[in-house]
C-alpha atoms as a PDB file:
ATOM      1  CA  UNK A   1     -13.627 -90.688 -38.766  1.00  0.00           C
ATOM      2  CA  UNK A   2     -11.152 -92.707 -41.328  1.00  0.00           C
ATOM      3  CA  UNK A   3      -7.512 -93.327 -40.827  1.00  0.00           C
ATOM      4  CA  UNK A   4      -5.519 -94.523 -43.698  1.00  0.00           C
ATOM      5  CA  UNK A   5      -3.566 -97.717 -42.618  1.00  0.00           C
ATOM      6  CA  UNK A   6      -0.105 -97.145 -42.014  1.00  0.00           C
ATOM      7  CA  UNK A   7       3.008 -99.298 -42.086  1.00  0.00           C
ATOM      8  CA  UNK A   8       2.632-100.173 -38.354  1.00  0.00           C
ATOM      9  CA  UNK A   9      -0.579-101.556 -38.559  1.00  0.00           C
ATOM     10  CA  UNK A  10       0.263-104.047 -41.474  1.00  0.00           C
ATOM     11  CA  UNK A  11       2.952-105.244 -39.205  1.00  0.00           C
ATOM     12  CA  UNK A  12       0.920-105.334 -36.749  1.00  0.00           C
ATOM     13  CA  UNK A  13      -1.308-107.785 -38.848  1.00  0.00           C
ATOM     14  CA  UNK A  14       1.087-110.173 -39.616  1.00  0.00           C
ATOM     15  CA  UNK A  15       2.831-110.477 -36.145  1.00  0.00           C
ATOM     16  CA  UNK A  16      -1.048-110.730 -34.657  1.00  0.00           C
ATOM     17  CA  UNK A  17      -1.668-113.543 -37.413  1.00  0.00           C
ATOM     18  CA  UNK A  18       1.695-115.151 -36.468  1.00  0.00           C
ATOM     19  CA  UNK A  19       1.026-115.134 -32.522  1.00  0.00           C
ATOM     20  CA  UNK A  20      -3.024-116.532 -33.157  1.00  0.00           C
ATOM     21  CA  UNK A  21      -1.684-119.675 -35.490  1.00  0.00           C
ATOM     22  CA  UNK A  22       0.924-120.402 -32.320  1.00  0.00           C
ATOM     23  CA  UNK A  23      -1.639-119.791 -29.911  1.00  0.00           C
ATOM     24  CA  UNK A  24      -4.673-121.578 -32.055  1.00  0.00           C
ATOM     25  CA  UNK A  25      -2.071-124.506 -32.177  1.00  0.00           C
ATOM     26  CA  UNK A  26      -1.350-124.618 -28.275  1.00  0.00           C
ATOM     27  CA  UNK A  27      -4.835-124.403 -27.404  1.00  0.00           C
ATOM     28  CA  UNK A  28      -6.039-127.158 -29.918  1.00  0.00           C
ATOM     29  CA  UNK A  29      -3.258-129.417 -27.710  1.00  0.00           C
ATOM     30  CA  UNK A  30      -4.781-128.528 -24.616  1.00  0.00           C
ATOM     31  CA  UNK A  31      -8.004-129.385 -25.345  1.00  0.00           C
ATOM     32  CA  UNK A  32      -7.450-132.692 -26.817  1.00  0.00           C
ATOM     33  CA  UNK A  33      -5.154-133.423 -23.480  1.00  0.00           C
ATOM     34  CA  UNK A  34      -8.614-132.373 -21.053  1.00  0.00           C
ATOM     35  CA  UNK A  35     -10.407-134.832 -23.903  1.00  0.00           C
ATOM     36  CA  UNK A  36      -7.966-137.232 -23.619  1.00  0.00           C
ATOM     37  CA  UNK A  37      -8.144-137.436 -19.630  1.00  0.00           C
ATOM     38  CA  UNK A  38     -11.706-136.873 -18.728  1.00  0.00           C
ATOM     39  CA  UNK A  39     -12.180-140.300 -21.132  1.00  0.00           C
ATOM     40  CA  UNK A  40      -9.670-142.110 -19.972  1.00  0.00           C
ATOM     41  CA  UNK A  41     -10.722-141.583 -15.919  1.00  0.00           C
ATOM     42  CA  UNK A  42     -14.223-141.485 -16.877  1.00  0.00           C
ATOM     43  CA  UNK A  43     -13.578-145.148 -18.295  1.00  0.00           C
ATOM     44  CA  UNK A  44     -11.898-146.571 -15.727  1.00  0.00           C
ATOM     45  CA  UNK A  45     -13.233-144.235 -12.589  1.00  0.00           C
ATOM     46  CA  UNK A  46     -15.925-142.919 -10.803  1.00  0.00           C
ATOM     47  CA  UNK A  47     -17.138-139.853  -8.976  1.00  0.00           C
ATOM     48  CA  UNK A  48     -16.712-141.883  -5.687  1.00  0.00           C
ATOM     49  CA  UNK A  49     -13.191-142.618  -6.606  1.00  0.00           C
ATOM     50  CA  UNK A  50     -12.448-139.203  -6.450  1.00  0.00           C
ATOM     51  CA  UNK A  51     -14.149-138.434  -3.531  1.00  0.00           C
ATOM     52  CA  UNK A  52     -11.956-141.587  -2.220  1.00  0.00           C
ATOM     53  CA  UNK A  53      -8.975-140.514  -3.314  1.00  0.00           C
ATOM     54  CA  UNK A  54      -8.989-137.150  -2.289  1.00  0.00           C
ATOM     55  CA  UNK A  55      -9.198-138.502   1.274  1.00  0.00           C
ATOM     56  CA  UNK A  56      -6.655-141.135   0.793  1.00  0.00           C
ATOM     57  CA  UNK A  57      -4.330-138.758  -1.154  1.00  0.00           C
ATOM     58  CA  UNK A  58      -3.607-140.754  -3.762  1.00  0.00           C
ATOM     59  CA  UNK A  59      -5.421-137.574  -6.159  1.00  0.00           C
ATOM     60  CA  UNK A  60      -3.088-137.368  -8.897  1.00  0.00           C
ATOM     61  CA  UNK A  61      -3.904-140.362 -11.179  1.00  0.00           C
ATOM     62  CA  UNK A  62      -2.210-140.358 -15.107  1.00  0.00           C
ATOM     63  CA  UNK A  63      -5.585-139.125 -16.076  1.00  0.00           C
ATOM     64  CA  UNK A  64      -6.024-136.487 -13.499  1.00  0.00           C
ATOM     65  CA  UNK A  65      -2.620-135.008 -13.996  1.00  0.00           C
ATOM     66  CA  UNK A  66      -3.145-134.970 -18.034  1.00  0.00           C
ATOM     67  CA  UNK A  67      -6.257-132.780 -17.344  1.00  0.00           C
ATOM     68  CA  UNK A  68      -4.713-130.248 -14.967  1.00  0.00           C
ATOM     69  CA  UNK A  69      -1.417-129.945 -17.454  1.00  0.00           C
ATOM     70  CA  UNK A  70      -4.161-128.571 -20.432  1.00  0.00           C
ATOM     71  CA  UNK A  71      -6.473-126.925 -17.955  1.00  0.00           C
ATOM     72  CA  UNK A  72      -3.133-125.043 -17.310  1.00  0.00           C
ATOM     73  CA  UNK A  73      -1.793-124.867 -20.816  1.00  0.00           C
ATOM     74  CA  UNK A  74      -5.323-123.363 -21.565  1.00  0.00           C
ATOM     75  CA  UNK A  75      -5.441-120.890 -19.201  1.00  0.00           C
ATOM     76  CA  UNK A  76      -1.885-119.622 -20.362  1.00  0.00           C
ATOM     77  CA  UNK A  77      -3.013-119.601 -23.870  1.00  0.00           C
ATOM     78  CA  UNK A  78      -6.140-117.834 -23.631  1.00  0.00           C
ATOM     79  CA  UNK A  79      -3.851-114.830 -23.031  1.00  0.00           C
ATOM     80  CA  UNK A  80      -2.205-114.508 -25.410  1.00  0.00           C
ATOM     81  CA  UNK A  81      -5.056-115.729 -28.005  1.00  0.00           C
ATOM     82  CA  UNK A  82      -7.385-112.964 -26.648  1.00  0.00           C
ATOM     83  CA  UNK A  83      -4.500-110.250 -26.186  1.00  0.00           C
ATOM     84  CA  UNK A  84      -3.810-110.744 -29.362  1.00  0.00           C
ATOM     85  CA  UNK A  85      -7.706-110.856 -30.357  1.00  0.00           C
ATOM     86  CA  UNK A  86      -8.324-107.577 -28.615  1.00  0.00           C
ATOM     87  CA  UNK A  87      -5.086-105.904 -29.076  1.00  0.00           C
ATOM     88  CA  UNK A  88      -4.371-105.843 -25.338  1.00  0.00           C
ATOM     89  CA  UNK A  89      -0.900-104.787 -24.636  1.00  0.00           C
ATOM     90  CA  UNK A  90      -1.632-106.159 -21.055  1.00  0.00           C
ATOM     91  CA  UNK A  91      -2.889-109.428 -22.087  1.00  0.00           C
ATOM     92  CA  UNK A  92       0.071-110.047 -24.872  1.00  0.00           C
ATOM     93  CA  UNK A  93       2.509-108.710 -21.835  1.00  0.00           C
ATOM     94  CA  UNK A  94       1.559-111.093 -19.468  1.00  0.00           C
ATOM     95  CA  UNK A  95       1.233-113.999 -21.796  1.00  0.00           C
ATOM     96  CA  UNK A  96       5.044-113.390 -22.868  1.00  0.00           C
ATOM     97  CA  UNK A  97       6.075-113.266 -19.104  1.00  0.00           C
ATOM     98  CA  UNK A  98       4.279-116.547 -18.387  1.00  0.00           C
ATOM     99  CA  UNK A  99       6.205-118.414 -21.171  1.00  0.00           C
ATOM    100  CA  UNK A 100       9.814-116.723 -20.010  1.00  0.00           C
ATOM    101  CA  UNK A 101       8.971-118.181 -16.805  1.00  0.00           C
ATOM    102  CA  UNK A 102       7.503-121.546 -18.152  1.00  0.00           C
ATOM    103  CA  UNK A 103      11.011-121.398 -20.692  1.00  0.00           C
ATOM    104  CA  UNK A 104      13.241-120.628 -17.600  1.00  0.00           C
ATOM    105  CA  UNK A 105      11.626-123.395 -15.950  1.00  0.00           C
ATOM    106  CA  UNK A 106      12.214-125.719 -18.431  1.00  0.00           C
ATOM    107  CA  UNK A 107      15.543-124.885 -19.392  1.00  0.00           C
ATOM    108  CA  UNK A 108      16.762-125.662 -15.352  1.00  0.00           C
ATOM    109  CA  UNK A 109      15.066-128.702 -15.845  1.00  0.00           C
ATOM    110  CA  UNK A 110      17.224-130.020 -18.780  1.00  0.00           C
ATOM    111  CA  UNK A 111      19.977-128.749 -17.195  1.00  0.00           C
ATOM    112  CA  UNK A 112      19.239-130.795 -14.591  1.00  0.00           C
ATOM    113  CA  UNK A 113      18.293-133.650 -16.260  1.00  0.00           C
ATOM    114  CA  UNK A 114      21.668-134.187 -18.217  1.00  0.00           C
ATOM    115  CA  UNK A 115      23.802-133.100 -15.443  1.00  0.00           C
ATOM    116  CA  UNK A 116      22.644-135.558 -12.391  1.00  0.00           C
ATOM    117  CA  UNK A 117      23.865-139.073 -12.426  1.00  0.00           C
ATOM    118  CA  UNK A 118      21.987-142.167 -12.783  1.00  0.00           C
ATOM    119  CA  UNK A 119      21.743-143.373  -9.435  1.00  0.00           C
ATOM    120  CA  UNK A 120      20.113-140.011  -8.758  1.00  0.00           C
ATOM    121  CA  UNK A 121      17.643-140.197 -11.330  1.00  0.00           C
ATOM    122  CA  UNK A 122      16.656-143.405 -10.299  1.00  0.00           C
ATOM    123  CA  UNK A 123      16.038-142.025  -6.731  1.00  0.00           C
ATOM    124  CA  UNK A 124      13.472-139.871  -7.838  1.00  0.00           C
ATOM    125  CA  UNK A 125      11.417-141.739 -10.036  1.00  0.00           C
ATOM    126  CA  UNK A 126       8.015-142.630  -8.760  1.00  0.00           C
ATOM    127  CA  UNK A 127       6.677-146.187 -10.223  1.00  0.00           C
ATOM    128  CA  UNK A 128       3.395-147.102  -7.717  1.00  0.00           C
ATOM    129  CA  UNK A 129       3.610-150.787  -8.041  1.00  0.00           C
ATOM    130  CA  UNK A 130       2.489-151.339  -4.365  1.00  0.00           C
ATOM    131  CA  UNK A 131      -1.173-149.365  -5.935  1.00  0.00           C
ATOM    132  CA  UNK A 132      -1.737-151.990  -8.879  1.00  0.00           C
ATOM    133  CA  UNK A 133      -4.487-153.696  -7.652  1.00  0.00           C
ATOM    134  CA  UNK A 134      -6.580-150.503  -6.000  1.00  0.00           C
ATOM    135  CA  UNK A 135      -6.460-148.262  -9.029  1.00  0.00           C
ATOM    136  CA  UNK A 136      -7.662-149.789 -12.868  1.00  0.00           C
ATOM    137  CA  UNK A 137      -5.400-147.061 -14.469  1.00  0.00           C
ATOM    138  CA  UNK A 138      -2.775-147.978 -12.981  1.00  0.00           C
ATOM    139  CA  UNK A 139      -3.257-151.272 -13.111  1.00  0.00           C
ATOM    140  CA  UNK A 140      -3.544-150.457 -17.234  1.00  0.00           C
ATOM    141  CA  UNK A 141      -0.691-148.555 -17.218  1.00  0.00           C
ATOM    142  CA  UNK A 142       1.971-150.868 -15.006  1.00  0.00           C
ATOM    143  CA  UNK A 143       0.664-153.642 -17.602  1.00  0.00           C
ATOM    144  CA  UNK A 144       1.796-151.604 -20.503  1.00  0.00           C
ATOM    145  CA  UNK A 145       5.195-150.013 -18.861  1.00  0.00           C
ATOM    146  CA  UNK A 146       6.062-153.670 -18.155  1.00  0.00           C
ATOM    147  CA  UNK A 147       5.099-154.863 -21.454  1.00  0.00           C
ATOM    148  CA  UNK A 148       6.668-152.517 -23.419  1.00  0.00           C
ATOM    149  CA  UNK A 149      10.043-151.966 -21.349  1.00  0.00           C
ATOM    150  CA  UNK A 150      10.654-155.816 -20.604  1.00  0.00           C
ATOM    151  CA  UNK A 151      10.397-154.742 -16.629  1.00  0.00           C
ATOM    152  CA  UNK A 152       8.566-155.864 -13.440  1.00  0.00           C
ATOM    153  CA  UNK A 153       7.543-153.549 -11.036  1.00  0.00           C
ATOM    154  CA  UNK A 154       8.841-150.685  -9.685  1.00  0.00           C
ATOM    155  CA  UNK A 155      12.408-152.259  -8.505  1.00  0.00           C
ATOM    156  CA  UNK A 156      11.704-156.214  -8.690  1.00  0.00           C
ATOM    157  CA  UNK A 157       9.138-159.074  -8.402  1.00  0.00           C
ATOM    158  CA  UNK A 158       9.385-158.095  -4.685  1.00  0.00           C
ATOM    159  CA  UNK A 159       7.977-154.945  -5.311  1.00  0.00           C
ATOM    160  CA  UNK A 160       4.514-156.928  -5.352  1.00  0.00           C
ATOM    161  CA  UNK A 161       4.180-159.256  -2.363  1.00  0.00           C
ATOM    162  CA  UNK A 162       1.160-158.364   0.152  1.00  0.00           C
ATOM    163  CA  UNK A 163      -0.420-156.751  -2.909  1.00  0.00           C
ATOM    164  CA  UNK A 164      -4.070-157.828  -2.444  1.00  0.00           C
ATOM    165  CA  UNK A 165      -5.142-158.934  -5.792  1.00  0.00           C
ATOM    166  CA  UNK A 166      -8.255-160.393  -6.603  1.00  0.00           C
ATOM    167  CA  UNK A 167     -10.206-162.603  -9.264  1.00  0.00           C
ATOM    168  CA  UNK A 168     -10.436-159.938 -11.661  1.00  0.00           C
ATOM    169  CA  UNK A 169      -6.738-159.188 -12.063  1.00  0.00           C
ATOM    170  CA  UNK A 170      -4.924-161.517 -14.614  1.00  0.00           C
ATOM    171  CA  UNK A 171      -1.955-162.664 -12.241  1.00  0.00           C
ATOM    172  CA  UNK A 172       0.798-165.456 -12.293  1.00  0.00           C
ATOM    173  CA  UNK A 173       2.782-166.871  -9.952  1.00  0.00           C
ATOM    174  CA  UNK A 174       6.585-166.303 -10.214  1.00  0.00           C
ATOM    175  CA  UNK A 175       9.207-168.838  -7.891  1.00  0.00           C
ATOM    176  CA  UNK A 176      12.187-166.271  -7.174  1.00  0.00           C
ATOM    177  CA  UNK A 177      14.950-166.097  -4.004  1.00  0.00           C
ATOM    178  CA  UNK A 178      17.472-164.113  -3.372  1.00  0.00           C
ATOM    179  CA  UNK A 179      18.310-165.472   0.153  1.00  0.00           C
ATOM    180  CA  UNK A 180      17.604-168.854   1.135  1.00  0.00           C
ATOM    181  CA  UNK A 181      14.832-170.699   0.033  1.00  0.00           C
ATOM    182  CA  UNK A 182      12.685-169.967  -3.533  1.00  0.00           C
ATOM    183  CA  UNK A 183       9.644-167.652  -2.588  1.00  0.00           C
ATOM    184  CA  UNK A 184       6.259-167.915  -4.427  1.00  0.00           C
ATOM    185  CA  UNK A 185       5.474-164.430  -5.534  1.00  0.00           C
ATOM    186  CA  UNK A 186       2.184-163.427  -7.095  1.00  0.00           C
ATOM    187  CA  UNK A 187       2.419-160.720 -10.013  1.00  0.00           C
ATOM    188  CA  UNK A 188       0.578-159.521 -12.659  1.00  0.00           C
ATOM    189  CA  UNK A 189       1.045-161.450 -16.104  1.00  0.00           C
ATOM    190  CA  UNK A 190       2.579-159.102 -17.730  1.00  0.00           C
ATOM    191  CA  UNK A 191       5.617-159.640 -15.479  1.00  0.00           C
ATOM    192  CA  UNK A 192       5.839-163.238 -17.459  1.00  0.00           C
ATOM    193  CA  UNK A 193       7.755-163.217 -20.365  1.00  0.00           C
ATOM    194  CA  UNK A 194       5.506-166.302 -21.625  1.00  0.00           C
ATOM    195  CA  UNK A 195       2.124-166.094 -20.318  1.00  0.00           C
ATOM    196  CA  UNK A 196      -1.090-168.847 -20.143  1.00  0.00           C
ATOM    197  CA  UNK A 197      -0.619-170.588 -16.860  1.00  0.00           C
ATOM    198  CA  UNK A 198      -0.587-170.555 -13.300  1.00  0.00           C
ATOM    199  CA  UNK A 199       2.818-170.706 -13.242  1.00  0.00           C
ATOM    200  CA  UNK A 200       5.312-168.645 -14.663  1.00  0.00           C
ATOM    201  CA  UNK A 201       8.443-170.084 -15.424  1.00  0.00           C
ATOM    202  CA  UNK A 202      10.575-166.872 -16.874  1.00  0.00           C
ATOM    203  CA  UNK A 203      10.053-163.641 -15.563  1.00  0.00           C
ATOM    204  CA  UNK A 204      10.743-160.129 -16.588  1.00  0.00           C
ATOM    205  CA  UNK A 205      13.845-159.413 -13.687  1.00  0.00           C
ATOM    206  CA  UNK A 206      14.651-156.450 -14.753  1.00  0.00           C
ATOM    207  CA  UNK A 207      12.640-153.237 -12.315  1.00  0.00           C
ATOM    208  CA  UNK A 208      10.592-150.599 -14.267  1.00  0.00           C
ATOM    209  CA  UNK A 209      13.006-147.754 -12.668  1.00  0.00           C
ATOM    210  CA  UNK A 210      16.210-148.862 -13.985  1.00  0.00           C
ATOM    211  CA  UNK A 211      14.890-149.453 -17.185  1.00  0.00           C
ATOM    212  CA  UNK A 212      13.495-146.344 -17.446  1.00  0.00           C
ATOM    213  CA  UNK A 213      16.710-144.244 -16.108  1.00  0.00           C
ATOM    214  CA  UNK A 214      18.098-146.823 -19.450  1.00  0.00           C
ATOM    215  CA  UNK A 215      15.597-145.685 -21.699  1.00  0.00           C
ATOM    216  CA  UNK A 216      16.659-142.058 -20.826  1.00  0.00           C
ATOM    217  CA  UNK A 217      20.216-142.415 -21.455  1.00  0.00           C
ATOM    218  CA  UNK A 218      20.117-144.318 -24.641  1.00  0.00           C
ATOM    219  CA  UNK A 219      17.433-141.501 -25.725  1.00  0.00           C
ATOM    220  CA  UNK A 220      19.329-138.459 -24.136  1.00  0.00           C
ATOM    221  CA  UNK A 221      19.823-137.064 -27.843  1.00  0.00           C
ATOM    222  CA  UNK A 222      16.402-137.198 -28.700  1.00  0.00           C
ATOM    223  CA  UNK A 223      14.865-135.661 -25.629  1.00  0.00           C
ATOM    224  CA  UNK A 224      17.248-133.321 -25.827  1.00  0.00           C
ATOM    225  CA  UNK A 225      16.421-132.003 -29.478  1.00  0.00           C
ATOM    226  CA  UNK A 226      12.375-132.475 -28.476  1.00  0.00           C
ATOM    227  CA  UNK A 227      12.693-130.108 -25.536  1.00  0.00           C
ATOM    228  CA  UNK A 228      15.228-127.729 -27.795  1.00  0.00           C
ATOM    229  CA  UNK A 229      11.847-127.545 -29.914  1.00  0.00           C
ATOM    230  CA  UNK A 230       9.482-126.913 -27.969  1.00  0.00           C
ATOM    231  CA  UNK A 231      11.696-124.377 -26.275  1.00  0.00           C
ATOM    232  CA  UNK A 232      12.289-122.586 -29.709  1.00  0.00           C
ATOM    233  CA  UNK A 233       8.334-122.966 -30.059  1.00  0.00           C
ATOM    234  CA  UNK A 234       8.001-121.035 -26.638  1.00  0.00           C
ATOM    235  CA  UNK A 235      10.983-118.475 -27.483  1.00  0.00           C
ATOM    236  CA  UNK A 236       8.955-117.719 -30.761  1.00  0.00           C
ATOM    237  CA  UNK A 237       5.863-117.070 -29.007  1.00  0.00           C
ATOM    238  CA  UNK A 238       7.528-114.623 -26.972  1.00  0.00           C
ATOM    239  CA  UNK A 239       8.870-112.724 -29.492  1.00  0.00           C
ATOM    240  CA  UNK A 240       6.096-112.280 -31.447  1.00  0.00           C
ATOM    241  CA  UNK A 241       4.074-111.159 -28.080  1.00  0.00           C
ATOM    242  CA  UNK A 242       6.453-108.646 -27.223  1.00  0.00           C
ATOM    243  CA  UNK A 243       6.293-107.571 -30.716  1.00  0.00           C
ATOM    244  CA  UNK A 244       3.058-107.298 -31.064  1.00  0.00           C
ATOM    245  CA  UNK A 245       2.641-105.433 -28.197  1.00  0.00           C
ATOM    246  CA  UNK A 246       5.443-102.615 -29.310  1.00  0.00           C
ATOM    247  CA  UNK A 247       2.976-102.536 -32.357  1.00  0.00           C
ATOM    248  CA  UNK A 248      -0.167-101.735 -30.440  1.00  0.00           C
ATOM    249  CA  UNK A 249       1.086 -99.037 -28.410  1.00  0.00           C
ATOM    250  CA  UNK A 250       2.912 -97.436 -31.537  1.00  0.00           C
ATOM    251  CA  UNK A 251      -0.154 -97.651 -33.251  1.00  0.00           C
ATOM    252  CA  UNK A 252      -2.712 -96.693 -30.347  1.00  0.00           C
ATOM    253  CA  UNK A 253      -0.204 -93.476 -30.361  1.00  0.00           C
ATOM    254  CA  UNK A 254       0.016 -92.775 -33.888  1.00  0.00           C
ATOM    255  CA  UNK A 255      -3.775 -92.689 -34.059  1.00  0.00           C
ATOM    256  CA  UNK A 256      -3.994 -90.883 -31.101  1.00  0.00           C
ATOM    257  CA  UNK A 257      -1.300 -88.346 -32.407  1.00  0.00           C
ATOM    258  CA  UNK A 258      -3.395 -88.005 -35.907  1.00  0.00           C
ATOM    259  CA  UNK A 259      -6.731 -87.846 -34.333  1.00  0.00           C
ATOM    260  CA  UNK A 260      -5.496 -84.420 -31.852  1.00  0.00           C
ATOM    261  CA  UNK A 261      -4.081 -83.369 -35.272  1.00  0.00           C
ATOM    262  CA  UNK A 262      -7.276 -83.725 -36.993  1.00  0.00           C
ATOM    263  CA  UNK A 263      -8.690 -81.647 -33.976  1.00  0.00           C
ATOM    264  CA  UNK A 264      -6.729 -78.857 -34.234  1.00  0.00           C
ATOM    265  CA  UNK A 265      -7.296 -79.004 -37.572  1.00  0.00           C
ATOM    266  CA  UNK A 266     -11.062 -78.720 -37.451  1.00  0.00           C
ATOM    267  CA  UNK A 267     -10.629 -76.039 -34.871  1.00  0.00           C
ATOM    268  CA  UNK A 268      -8.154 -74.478 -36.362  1.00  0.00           C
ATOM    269  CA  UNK A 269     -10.950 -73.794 -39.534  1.00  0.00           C
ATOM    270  CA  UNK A 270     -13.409 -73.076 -37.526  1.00  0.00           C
ATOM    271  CA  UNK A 271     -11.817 -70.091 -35.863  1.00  0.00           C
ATOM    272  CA  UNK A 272     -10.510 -68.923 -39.777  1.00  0.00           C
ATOM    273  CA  UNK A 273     -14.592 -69.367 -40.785  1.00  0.00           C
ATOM    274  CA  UNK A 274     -15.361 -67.364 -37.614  1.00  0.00           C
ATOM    275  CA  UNK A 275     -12.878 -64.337 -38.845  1.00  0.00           C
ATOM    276  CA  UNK A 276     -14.100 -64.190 -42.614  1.00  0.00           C
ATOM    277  CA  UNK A 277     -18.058 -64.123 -41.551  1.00  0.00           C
ATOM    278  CA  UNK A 278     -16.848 -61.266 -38.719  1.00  0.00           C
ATOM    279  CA  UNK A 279     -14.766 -59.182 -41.585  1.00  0.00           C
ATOM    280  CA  UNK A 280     -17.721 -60.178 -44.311  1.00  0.00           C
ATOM    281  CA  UNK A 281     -20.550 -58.649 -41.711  1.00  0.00           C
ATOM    282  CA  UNK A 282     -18.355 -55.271 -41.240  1.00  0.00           C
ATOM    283  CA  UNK A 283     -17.784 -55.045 -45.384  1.00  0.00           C
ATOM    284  CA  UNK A 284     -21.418 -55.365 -46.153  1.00  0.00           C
ATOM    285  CA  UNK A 285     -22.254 -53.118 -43.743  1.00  0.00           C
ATOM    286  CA  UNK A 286     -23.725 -49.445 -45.012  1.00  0.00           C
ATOM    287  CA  UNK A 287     -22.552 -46.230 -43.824  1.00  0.00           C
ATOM    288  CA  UNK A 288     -25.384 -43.045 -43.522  1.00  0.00           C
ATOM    289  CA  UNK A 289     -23.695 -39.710 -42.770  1.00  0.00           C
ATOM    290  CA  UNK A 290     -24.986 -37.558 -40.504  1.00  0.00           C
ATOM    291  CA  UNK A 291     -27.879 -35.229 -41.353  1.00  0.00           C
ATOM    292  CA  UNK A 292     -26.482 -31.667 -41.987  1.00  0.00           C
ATOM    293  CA  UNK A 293     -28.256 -28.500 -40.646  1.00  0.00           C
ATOM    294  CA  UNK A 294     -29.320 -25.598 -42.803  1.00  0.00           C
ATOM    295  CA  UNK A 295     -29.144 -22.358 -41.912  1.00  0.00           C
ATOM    296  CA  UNK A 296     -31.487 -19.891 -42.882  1.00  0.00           C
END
């Protein structure tokens, strides 16, 4: 049986097309972020690591954490990319919830974020310094923090005493006091602003934490506008779920509505073909009178 498309189900097309380029787009993202993490802790880490860091609890490497963000952002797109595929008003429903949650979520965080003070911020960033010589991607990343943001670990040069470092870290040794006599500290080279030798006679003084709660406040603006994007991204995708999912059940019911139509239609003709071949039988029909007696 053929339906003629109607109005609905071109809008329906375009909305659908709309929500699949958003949700193509999201889930290209989270697969290069599972790419991008499985390389990088595959290059630096083992199997055994794992196993040894689950019992430690030190689990959630850089690496690790990139992985379960686009395993997640996956998962949340598949929704929508297959409610959408299949024209699942369940499917296209849930995905929009799941981003009004993920939106709300985000939206407390800015909030957040631009309303609590520095000292506050600075409270609550996590910089593992202390873990620089145990872990090779974080050894890779404190090395590029400190590089890039003119820092040395996570407060000071302090920050690294009783670190047991070994032959195959690059390190320097930095003369610093803050009470009494100068202290010999050993830290990585890229806490020297000049490195080469064994000594190192101008350090980066500055900790990674306040330069980072810095970095945030000169940038404020610009963070701000990035997550107004991506929250505009999100707000879009919702829309277009929740529109696409008025479209399927108003076009489920106007082919549901036409097809019982069509029904009573065809039954409708039946019943009149039924009545003609009754009233054609009793015209064609031949009457015989009844024989009449004689009398003689």
């Amino acid at each position: 049986m053929k339906f003629n498309k109607t109005e609905t189900e071109y809008n329906m097309k375009s909305v659908k097309f709309l929500l699949l380029t958003i949700t193509s787009m999201f889930i290209i993202i989270a697969a290069l972020m599972i790419v991008l993490g499985f390389s990088v802790y595959s290059h630096y880490h083992t199997f055994s690591f794992f196993y040894e860091s689950a019992q430690s609890g030190r689990l959630f490497t850089p690496s690790l954490l990139c992985i379960l963000l686009g395993m997640f952002l996956l998962i949340v797109t598949m929704f929508g990319f297959f409610g959408s595929l299949k024209q699942s008003t369940c499917l296209v429903n849930l995905y929009a919830l799941i981003l009004a949650i993920m939106l709300i979520l985000k939206l407390v965080v800015i909030i957040l974020a631009f309303t609590l003070d520095s000292s506050t911020i600075h409270g609550m960033m996590y910089i593992p310094a202390w873990d620089y010589a145990a872990d090779p991607e974080i050894e890779m990343e404190m090395d590029r923090l400190q590089i890039s943001l003119n820092c040395c670990g996570s407060d000071s040069v302090f920050d690294y005493i009783d670190v047991p470092f070994t032959s195959n870290h690059s390190t320097t040794i930095v003369s610093t006091n803050i009470v009494g006599p100068p202290m010999d500290v050993v830290v990585p080279e890229s806490c020297c602003v000049s490195p080469g030798g064994e000594f190192c006679h101008r350090h980066r003084e500055r900790g990674c934490r306040t330069a980072l709660v810095n970095l945030f406040s000169q940038n404020a603006t610009v963070i701000g506008v990035m997550g107004v994007s991506v929250m505009f991204i999100q707000l879009l995708g919702i829309i277009f779920s929740l529109l696409l999912a008025r479209c399927i059940r108003k076009v489920k019911s106007e082919r549901g509505l036409m097809s019982w139509r069509i029904k009573e239609q065809m039954i409708m003709a039946r019943e009149d073909a039924k009545k003609q071949d009754d009233n054609k039988s009793v015209d064609d029909s031949v009457y015989i009178p009844p024989h009449e007696s004689s009398t003689a």
